[in-house]
N, C-alpha and C. Protein backbone atom coordinates (compact mmCIF):
# COMPACT_ATOMS: atom_id res chain seq x y z
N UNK A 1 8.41 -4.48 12.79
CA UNK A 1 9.22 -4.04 11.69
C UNK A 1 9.88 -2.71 11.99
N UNK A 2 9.16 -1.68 12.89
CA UNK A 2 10.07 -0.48 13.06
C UNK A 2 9.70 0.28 12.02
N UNK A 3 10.55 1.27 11.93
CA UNK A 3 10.31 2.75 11.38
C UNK A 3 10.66 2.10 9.39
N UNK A 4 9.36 2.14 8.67
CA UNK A 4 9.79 1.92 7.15
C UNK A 4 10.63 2.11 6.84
N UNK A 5 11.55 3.36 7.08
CA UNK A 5 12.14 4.24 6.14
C UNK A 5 13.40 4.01 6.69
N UNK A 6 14.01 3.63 7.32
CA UNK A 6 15.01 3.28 7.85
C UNK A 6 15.21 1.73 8.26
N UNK A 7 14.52 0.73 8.08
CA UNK A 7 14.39 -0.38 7.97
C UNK A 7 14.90 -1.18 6.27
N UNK A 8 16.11 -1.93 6.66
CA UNK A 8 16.06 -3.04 5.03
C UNK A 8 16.03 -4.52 5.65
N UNK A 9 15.60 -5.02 4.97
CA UNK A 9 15.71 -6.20 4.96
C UNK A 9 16.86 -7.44 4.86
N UNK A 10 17.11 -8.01 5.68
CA UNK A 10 18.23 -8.88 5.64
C UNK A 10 18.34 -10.06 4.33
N UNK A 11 17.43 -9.75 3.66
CA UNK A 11 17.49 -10.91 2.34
C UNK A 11 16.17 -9.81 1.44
N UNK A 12 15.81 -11.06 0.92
CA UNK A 12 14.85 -10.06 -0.45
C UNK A 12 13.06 -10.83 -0.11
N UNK A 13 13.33 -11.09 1.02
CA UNK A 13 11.76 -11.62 1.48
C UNK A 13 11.10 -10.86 2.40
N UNK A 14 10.28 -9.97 1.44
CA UNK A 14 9.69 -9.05 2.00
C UNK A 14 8.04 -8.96 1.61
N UNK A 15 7.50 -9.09 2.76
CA UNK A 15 5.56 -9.34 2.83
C UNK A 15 4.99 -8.46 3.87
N UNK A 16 4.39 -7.08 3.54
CA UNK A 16 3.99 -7.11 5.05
C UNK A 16 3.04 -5.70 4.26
N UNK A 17 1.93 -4.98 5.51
CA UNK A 17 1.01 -4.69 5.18
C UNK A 17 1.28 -3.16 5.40
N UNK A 18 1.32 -2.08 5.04
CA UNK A 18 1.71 -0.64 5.03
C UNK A 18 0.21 0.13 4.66
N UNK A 19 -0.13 0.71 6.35
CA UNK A 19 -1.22 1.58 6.32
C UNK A 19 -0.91 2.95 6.01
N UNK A 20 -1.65 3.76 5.45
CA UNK A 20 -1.84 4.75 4.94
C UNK A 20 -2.99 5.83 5.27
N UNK A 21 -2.29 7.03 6.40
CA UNK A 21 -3.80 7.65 6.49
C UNK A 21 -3.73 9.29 5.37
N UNK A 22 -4.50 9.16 4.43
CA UNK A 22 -4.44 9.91 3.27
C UNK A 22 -5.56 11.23 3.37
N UNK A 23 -5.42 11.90 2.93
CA UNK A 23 -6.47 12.80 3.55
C UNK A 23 -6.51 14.13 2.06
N UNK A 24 -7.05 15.62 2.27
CA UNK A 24 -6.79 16.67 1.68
C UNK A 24 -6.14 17.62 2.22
N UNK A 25 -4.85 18.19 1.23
CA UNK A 25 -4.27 19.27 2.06
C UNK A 25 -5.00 20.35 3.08
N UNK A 26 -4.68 20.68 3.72
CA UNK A 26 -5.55 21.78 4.72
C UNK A 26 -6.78 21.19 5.56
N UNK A 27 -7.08 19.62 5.25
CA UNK A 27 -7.87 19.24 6.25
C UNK A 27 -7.46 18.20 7.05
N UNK A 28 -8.28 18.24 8.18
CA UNK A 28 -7.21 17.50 9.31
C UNK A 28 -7.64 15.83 9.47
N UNK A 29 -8.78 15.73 8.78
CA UNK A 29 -9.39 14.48 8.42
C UNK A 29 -8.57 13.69 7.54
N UNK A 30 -8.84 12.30 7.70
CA UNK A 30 -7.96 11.37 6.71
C UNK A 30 -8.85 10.14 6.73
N UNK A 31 -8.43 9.34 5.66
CA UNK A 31 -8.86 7.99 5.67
C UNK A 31 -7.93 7.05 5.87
N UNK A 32 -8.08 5.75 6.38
CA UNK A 32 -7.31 4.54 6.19
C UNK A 32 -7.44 4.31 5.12
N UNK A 33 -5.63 3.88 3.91
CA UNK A 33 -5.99 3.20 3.32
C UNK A 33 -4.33 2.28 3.43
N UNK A 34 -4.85 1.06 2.93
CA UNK A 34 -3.57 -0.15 2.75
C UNK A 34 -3.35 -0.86 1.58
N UNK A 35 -1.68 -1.14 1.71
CA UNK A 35 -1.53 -2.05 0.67
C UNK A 35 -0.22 -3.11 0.76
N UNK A 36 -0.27 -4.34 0.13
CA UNK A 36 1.03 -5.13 0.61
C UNK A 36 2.10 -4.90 -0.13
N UNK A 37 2.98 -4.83 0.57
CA UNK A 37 4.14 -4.18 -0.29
C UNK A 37 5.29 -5.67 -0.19
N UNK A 38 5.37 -6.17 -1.41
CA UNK A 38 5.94 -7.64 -1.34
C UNK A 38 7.06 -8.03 -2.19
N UNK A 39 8.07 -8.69 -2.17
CA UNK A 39 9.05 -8.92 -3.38
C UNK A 39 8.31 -10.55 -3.85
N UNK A 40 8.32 -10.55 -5.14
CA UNK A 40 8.21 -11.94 -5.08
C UNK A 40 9.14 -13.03 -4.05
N UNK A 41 9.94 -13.06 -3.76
CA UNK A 41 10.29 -13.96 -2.69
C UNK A 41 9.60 -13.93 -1.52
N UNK A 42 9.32 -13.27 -1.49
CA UNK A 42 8.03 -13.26 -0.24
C UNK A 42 6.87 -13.26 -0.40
N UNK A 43 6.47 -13.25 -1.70
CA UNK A 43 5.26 -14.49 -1.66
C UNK A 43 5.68 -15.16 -1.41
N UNK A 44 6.31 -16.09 -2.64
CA UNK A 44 6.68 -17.51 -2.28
C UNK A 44 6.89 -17.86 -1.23
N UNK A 45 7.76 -17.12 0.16
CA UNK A 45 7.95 -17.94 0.86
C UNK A 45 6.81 -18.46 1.63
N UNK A 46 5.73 -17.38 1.61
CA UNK A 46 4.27 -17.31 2.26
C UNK A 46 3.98 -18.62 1.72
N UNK A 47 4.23 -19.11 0.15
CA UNK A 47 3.37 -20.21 -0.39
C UNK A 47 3.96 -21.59 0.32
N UNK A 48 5.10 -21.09 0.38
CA UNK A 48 5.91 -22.26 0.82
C UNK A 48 5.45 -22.73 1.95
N UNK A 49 5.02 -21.73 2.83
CA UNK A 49 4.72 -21.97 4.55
C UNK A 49 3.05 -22.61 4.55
N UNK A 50 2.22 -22.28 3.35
CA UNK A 50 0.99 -22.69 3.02
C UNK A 50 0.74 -21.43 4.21
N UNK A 51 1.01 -20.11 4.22
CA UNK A 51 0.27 -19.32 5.35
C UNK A 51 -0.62 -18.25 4.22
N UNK A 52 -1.59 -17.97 5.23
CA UNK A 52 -2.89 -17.41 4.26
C UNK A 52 -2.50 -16.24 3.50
N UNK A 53 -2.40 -15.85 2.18
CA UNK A 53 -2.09 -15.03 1.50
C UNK A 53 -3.67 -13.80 1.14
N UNK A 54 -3.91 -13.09 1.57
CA UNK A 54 -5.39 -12.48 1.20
C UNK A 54 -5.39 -12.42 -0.29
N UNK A 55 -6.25 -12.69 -0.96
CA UNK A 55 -6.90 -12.68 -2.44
C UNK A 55 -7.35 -11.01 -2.91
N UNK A 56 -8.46 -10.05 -1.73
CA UNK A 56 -8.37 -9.53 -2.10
C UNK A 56 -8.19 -8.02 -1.78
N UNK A 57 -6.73 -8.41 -1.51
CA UNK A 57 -5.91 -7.12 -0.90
C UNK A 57 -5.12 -6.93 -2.20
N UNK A 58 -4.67 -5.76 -2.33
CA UNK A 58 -3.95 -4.91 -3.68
C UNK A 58 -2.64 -5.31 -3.08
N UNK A 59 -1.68 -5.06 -4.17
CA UNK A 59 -0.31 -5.74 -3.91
C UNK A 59 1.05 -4.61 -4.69
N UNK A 60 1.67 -3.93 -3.70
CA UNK A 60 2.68 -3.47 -4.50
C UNK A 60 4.18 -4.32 -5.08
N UNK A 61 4.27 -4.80 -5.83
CA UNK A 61 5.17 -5.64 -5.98
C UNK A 61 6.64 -5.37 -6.55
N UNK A 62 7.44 -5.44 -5.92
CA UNK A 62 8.80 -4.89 -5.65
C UNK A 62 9.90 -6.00 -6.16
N UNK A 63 10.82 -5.77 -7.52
CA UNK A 63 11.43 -6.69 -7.92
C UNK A 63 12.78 -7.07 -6.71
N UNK A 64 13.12 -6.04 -6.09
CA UNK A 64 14.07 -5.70 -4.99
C UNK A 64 13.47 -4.76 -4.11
N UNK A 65 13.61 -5.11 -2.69
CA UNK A 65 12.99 -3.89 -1.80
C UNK A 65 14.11 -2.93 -1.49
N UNK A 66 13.44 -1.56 -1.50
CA UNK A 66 13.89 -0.39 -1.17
C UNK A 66 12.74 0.83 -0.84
N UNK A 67 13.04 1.30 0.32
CA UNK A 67 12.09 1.97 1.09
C UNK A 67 11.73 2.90 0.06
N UNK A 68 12.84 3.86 -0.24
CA UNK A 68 12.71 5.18 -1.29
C UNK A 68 11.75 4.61 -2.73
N UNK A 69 11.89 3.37 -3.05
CA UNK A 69 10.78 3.08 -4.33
C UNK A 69 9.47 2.81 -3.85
N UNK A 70 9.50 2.50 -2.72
CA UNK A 70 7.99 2.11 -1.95
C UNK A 70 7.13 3.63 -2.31
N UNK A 71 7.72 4.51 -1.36
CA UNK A 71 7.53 5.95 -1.30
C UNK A 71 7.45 6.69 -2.87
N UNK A 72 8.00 6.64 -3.84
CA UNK A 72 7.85 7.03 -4.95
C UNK A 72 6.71 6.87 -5.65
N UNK A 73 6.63 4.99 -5.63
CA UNK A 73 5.57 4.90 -6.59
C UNK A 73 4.32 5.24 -5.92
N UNK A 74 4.02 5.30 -4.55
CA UNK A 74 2.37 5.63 -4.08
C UNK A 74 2.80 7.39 -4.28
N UNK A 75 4.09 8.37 -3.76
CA UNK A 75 3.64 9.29 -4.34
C UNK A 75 3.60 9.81 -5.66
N UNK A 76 3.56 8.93 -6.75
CA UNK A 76 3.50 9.26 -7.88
C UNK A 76 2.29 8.88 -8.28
N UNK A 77 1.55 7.99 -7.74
CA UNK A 77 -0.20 7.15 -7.66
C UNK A 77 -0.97 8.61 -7.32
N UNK A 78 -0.46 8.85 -5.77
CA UNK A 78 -1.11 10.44 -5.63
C UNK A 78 -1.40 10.81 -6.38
N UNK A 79 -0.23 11.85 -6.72
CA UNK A 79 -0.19 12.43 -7.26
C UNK A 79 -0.79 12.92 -9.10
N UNK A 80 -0.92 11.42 -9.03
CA UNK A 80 -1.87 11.30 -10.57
C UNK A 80 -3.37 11.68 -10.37
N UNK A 81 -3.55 11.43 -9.04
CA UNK A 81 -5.06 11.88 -9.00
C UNK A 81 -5.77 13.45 -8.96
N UNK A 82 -6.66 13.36 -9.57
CA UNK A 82 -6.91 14.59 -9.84
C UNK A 82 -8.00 14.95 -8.64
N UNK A 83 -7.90 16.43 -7.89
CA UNK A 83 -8.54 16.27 -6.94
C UNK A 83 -10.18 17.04 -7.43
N UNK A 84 -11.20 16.16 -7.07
CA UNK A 84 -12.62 16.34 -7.94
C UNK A 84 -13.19 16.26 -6.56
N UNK A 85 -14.31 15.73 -6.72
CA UNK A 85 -15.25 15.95 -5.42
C UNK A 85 -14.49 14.67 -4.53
N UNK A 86 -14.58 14.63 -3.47
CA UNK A 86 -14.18 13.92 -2.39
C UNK A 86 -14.46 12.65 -2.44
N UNK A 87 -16.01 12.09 -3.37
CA UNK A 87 -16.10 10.76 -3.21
C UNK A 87 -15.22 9.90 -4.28
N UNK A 88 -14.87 11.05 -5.37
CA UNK A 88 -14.36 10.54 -6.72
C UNK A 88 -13.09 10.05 -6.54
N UNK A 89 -12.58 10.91 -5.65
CA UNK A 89 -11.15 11.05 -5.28
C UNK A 89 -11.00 9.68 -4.25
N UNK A 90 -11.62 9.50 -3.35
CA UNK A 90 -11.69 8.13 -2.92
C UNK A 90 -11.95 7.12 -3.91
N UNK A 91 -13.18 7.04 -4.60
CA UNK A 91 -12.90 5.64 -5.39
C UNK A 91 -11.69 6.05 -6.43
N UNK A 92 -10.85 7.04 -6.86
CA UNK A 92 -9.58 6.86 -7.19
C UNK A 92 -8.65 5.83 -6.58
N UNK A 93 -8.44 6.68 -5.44
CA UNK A 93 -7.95 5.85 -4.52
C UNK A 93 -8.10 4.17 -4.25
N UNK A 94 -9.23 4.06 -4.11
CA UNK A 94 -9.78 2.45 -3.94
C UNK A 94 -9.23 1.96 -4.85
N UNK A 95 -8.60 2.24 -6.07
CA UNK A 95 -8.14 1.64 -7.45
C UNK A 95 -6.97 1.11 -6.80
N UNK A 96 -6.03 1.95 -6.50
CA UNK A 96 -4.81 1.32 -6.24
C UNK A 96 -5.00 0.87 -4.28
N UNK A 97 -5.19 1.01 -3.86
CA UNK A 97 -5.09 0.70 -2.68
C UNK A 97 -6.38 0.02 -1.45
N UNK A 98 -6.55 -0.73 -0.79
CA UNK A 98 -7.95 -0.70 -0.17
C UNK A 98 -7.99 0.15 1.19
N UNK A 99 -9.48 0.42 0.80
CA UNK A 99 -10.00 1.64 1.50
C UNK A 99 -10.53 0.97 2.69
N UNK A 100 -10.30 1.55 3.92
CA UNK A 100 -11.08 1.46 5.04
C UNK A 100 -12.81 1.62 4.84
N UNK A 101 -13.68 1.96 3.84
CA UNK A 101 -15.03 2.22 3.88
C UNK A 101 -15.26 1.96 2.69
N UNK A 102 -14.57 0.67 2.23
CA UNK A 102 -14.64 0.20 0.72
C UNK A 102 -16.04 -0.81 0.82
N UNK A 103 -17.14 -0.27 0.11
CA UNK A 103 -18.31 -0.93 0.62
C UNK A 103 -19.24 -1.12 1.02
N UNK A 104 -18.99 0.57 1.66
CA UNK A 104 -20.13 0.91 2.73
C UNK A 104 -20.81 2.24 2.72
N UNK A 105 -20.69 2.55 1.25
CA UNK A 105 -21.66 3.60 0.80
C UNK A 105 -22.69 2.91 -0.17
């Protein structure tokens, strides 16, 4: 797919998986986290192909794709979070997005 942010799509079928390494200002540590960023036409076309759709992966769903709304709404998700102790702030996180260590505390 190439660089997000400079990438559009030649139609409105768009499915694909956008990692995220998220971390705290001033520290150099981060976590994986992901989410599918999809127009409905791209489900469908997934359904159409009968190709495996994950159940339970989080889904940003995009009536039209555009890079700049991708980017908005997770930094506006951020940004809602309030920063508390480190584990809180992760299962924040885990709300909207899945966590690389979702599980394993």
């Amino acid at each position: 797919m190439g660089e997000p942010w400079i990438w559009e799509p030649e139609d409105n079928l768009v499915y694909y998986l956008l990692e995220m390494n998220i971390g705290f200002v001033g520290n150099e540590a981060s976590d994986i986290y992901t989410i599918i960023v999809a127009t409905p036409e791209g489900i469908m076309a997934l359904k159409e192909k009968k190709q495996f759709i994950p159940e339970i992966q989080k889904i940003l769903l995009l009536n039209s794709y555009v890079w700049s709304d991708v980017r908005n709404i997770i930094e506006d998700k951020l940004s809602s979070i309030k920063q508390k102790h480190e584990f809180s702030v992760s299962d924040e996180l885990a709300n909207c997005f899945n966590w690389e260590f979702y599980g394993m505390r």
